[in-house]
C-alpha atoms as a PDB file:
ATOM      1  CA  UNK A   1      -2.793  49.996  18.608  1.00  0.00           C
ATOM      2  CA  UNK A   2      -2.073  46.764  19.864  1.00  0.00           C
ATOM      3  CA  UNK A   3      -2.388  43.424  16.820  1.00  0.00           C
ATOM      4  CA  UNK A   4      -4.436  40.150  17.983  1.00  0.00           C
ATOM      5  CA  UNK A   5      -4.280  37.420  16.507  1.00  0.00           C
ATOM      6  CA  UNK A   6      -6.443  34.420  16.978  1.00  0.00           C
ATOM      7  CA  UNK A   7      -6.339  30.810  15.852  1.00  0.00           C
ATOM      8  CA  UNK A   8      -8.871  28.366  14.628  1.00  0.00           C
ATOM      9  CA  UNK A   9      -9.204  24.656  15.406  1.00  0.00           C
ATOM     10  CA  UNK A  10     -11.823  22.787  13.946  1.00  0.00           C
ATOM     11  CA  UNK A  11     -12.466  18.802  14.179  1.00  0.00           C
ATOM     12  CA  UNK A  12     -14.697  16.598  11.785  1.00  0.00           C
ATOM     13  CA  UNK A  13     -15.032  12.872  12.497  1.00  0.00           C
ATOM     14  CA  UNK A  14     -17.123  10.668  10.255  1.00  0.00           C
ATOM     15  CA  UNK A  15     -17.957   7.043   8.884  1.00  0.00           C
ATOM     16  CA  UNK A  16     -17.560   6.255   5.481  1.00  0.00           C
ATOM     17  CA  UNK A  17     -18.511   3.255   3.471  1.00  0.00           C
ATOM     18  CA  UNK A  18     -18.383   1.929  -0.043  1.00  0.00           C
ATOM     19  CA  UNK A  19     -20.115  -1.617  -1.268  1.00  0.00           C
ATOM     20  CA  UNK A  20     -18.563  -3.840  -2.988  1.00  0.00           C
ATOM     21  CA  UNK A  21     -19.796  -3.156  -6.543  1.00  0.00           C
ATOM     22  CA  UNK A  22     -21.687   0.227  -5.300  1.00  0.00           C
ATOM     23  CA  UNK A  23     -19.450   2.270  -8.088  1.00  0.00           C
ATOM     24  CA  UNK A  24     -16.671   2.180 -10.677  1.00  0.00           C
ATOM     25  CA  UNK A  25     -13.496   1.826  -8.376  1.00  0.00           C
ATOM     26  CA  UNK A  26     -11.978   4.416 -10.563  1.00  0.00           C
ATOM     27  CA  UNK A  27     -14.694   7.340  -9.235  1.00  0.00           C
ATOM     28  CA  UNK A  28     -14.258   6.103  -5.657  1.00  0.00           C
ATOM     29  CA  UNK A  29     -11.254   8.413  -3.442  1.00  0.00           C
ATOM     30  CA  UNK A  30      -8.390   6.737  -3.730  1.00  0.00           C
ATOM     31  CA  UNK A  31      -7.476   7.965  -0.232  1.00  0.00           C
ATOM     32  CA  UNK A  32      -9.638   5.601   1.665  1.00  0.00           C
ATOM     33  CA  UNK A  33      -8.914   2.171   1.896  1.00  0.00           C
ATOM     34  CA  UNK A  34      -6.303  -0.089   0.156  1.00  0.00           C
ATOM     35  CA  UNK A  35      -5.655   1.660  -2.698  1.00  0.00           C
ATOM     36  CA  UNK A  36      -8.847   3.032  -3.024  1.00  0.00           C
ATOM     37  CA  UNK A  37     -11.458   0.597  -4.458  1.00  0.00           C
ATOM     38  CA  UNK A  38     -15.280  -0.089  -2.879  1.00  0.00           C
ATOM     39  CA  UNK A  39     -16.335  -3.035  -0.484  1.00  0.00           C
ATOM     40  CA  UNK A  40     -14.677  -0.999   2.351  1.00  0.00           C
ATOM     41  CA  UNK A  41     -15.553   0.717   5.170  1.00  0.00           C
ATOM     42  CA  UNK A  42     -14.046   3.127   8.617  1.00  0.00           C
ATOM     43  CA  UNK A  43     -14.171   6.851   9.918  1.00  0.00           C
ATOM     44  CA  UNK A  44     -12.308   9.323   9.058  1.00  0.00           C
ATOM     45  CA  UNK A  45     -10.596  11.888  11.722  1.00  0.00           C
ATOM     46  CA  UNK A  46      -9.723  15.294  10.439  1.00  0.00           C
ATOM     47  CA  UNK A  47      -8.305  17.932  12.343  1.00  0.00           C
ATOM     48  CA  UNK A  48      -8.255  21.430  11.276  1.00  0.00           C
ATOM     49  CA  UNK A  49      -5.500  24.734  12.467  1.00  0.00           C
ATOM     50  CA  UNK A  50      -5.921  28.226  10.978  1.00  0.00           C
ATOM     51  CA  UNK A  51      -2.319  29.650  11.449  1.00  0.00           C
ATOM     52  CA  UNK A  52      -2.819  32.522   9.796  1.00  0.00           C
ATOM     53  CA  UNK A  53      -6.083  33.967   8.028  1.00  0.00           C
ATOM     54  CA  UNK A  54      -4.584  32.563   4.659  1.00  0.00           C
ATOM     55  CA  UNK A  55      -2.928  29.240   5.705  1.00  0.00           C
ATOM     56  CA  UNK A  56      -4.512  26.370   7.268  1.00  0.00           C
ATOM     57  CA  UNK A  57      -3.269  23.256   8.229  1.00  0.00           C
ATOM     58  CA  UNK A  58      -5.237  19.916   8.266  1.00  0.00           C
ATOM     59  CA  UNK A  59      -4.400  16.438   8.829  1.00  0.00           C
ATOM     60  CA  UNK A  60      -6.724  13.693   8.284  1.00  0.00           C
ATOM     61  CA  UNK A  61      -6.661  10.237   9.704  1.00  0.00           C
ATOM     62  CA  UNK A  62      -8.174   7.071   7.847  1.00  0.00           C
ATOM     63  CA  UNK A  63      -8.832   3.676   9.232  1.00  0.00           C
ATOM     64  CA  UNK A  64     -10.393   1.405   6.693  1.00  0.00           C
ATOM     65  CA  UNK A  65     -11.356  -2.363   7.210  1.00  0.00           C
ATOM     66  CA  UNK A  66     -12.898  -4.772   4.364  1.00  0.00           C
ATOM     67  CA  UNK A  67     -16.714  -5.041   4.533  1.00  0.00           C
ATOM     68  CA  UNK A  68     -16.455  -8.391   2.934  1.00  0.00           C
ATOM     69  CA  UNK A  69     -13.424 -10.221   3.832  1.00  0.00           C
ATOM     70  CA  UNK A  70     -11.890 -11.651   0.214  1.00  0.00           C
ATOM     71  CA  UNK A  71     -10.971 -15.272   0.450  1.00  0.00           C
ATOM     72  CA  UNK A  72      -7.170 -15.241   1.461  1.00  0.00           C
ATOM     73  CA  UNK A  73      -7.118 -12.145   2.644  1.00  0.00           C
ATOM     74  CA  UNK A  74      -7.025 -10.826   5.905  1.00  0.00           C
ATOM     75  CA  UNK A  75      -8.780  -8.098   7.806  1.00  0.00           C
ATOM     76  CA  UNK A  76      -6.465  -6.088   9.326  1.00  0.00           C
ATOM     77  CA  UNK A  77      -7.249  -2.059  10.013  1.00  0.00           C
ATOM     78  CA  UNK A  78      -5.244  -0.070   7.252  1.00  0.00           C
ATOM     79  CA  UNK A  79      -4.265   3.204   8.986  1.00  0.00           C
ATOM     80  CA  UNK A  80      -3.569   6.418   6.432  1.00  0.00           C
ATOM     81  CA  UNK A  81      -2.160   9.549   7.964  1.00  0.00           C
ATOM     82  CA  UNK A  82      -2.307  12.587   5.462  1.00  0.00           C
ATOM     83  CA  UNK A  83      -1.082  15.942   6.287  1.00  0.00           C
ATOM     84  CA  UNK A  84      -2.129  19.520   4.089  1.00  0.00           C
ATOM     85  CA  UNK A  85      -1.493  22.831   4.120  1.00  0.00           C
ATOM     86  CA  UNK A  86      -4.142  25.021   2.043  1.00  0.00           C
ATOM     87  CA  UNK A  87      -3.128  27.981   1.167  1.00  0.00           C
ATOM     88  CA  UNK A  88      -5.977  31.253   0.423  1.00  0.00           C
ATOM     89  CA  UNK A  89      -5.234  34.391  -2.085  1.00  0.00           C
END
């Protein structure tokens, strides 16, 4: 009996934006943006690998910008790169 074994890859790429004010900045994901917070806005990349039927692999790109630029600040692209492994039993 021969054993094959297939992978998974699945991609997910999306906007996301919070208004300045829209919620509590402490319910907001900290992930996206500069130090979490609202009044930002970007997509979000994320990237998907089954390994093995009980381990998959996912890294997630984030590339905020201010919606509102605050006075003194200025509006460069913050990039985030975040790697997981998820692990099933």
């Amino acid at each position: 009996m021969r054993n094959r074994r297939s992978s998974l890859i699945a991609g997910t790429l999306r906007k996301k934006e919070t208004m300045t004010d829209a919620v509590l900045s402490m319910f907001t994901q900290s992930d996206f943006g500069r130090q979490g917070g609202t009044n930002v806005e970007g997509p979000i990349l994320k990237l998907d690998y089954m390994l093995f039927p009980r381990l998959t692999l996912t890294t997630k790109g984030y590339f905020v910008n201010f919606i509102d630029l605050p006075k003194g600040l200025t509006n460069s692209m913050v990039s985030r790169l975040q790697f997981d492994a998820i692990l099933t039993f």
